[in-house]
N, C-alpha and C. Protein backbone atom coordinates (compact mmCIF):
# COMPACT_ATOMS: atom_id res chain seq x y z
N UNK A 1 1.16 -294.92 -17.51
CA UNK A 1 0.07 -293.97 -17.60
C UNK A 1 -0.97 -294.31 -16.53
N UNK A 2 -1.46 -293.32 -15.47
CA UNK A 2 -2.71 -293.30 -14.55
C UNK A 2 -4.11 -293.89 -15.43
N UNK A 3 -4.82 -294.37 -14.82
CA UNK A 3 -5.93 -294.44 -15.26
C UNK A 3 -6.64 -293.00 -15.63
N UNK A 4 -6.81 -292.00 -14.81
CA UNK A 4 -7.35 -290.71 -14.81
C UNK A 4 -6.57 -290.49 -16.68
N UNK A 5 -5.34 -290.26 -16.64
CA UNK A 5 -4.88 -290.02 -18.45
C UNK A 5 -5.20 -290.46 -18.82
N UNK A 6 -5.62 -292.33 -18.93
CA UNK A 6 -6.01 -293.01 -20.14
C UNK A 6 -7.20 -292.31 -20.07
N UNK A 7 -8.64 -292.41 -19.59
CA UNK A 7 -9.46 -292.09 -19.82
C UNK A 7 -10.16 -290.35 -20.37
N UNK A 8 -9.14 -289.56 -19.98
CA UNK A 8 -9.13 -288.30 -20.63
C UNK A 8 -8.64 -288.51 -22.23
N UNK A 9 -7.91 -289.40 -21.91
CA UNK A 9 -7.59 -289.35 -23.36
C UNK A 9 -8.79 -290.13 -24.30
N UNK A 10 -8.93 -290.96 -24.09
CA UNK A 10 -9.87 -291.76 -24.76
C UNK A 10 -10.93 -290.86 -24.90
N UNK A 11 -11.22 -289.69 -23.92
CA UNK A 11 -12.36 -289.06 -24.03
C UNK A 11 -11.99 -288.01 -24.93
N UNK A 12 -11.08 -287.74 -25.18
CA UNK A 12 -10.75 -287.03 -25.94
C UNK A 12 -10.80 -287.35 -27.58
N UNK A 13 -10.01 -288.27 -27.65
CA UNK A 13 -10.22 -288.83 -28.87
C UNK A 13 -11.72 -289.54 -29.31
N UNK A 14 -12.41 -289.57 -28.40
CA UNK A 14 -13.81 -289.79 -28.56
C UNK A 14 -14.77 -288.60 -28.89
N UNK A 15 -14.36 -287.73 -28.76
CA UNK A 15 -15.21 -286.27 -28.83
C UNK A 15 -14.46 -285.28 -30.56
N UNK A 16 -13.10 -285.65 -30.18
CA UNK A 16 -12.61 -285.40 -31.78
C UNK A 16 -13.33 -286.46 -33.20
N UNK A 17 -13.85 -287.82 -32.70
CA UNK A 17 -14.03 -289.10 -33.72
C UNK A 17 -15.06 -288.11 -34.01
N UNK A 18 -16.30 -288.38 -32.75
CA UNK A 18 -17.73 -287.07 -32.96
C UNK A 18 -17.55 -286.44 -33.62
N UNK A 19 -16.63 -285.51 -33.78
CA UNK A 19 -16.62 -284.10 -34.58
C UNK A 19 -16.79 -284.12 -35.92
N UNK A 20 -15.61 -285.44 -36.12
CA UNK A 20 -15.35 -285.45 -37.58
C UNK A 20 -16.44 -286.53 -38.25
N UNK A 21 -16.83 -287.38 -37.49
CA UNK A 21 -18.34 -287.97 -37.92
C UNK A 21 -19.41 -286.53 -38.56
N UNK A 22 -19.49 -285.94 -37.67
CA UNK A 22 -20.61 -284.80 -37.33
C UNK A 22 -19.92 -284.15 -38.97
N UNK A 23 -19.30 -283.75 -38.91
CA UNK A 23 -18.29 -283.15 -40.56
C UNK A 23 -19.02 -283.22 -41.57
N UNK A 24 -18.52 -284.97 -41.15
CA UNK A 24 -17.80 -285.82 -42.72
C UNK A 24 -19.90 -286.43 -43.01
N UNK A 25 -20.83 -286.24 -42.52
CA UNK A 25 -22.07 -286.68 -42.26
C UNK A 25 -22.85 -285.04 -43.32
N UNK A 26 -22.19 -283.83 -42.36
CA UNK A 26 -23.07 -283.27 -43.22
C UNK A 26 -22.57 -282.85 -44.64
N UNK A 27 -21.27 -283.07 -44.68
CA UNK A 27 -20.82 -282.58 -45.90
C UNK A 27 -21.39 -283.62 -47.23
N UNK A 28 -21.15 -284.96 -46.54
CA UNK A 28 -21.81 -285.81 -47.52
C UNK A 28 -23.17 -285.68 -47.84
N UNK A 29 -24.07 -285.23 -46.48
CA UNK A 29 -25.16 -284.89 -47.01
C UNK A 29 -25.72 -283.75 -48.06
N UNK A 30 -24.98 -283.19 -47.90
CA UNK A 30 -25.05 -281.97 -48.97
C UNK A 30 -25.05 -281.93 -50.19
N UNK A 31 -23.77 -283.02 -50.55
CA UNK A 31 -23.23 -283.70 -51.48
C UNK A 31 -24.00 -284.83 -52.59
N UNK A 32 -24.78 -284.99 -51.33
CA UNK A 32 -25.95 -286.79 -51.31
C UNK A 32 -24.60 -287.94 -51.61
N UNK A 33 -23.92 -287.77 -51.18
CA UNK A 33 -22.80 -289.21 -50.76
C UNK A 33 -23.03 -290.20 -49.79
N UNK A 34 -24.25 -291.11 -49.90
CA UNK A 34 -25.09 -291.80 -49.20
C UNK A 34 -23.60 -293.13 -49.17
N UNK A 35 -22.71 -293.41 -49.93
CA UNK A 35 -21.98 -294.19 -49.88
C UNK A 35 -20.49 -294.15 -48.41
N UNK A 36 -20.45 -292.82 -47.97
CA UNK A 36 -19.70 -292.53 -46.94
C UNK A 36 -19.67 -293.53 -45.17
N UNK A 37 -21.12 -293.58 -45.56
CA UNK A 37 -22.11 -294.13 -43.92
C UNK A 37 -21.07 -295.33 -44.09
N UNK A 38 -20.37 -296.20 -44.50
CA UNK A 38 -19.48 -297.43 -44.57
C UNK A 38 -18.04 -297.14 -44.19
N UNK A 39 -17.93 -295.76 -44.11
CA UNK A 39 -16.91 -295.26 -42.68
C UNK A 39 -17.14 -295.15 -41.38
N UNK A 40 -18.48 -295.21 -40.91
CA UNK A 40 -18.74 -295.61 -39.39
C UNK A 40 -18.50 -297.18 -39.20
N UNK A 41 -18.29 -297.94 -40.31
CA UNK A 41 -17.36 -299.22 -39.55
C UNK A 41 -16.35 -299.06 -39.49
N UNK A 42 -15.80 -298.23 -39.91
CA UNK A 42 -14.39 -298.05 -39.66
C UNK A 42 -13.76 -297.53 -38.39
N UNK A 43 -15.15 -296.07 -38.31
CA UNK A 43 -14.62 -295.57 -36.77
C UNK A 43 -15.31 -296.59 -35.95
N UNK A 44 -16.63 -296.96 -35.97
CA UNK A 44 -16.84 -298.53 -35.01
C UNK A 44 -15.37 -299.27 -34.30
N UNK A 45 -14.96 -299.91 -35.25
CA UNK A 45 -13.83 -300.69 -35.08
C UNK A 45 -12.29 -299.94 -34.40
N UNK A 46 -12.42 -298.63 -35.01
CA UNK A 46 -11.28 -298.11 -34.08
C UNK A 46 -11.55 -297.76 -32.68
N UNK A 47 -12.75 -297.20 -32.67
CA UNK A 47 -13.63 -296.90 -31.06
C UNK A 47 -13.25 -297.94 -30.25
N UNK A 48 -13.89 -299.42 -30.59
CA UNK A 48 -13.96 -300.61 -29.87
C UNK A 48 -12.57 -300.54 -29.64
N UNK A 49 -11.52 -300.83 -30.38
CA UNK A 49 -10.18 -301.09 -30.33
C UNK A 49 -9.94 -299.92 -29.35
N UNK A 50 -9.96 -298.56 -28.87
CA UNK A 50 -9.64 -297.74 -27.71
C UNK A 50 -10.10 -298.20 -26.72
N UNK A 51 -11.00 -298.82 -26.49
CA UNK A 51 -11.68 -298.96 -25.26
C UNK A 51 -11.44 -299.92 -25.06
N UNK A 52 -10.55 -301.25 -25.39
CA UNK A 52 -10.15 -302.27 -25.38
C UNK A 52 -8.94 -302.12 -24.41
N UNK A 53 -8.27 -300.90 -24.44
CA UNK A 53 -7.02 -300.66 -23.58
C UNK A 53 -7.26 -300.95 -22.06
């Protein structure tokens, strides 16, 4: 794989993580599921781990 693909990709999958943060943030808010926010360590840790490539 080119560098130019890895990094489209990563940007890609970086803008999909966004999305579903952006989602999964207001739905909980709506909800008041203040307990959710302990899934941004989760995407934290997968983020770091992409950009590790």
């Amino acid at each position: 794989m080119s560098d130019t693909l890895i990094r489209h990709l990563i940007a890609l999958i970086g803008t999909i993580v966004s999305g579903l943060i952006f989602w999964a943030a207001y739905y909980s808010g709506v909800n008041g599921w203040w307990f959710t926010v302990f899934g941004l360590f989760i995407v934290y840790f997968i983020v770091y781990a992409l950009v590790e490539v």
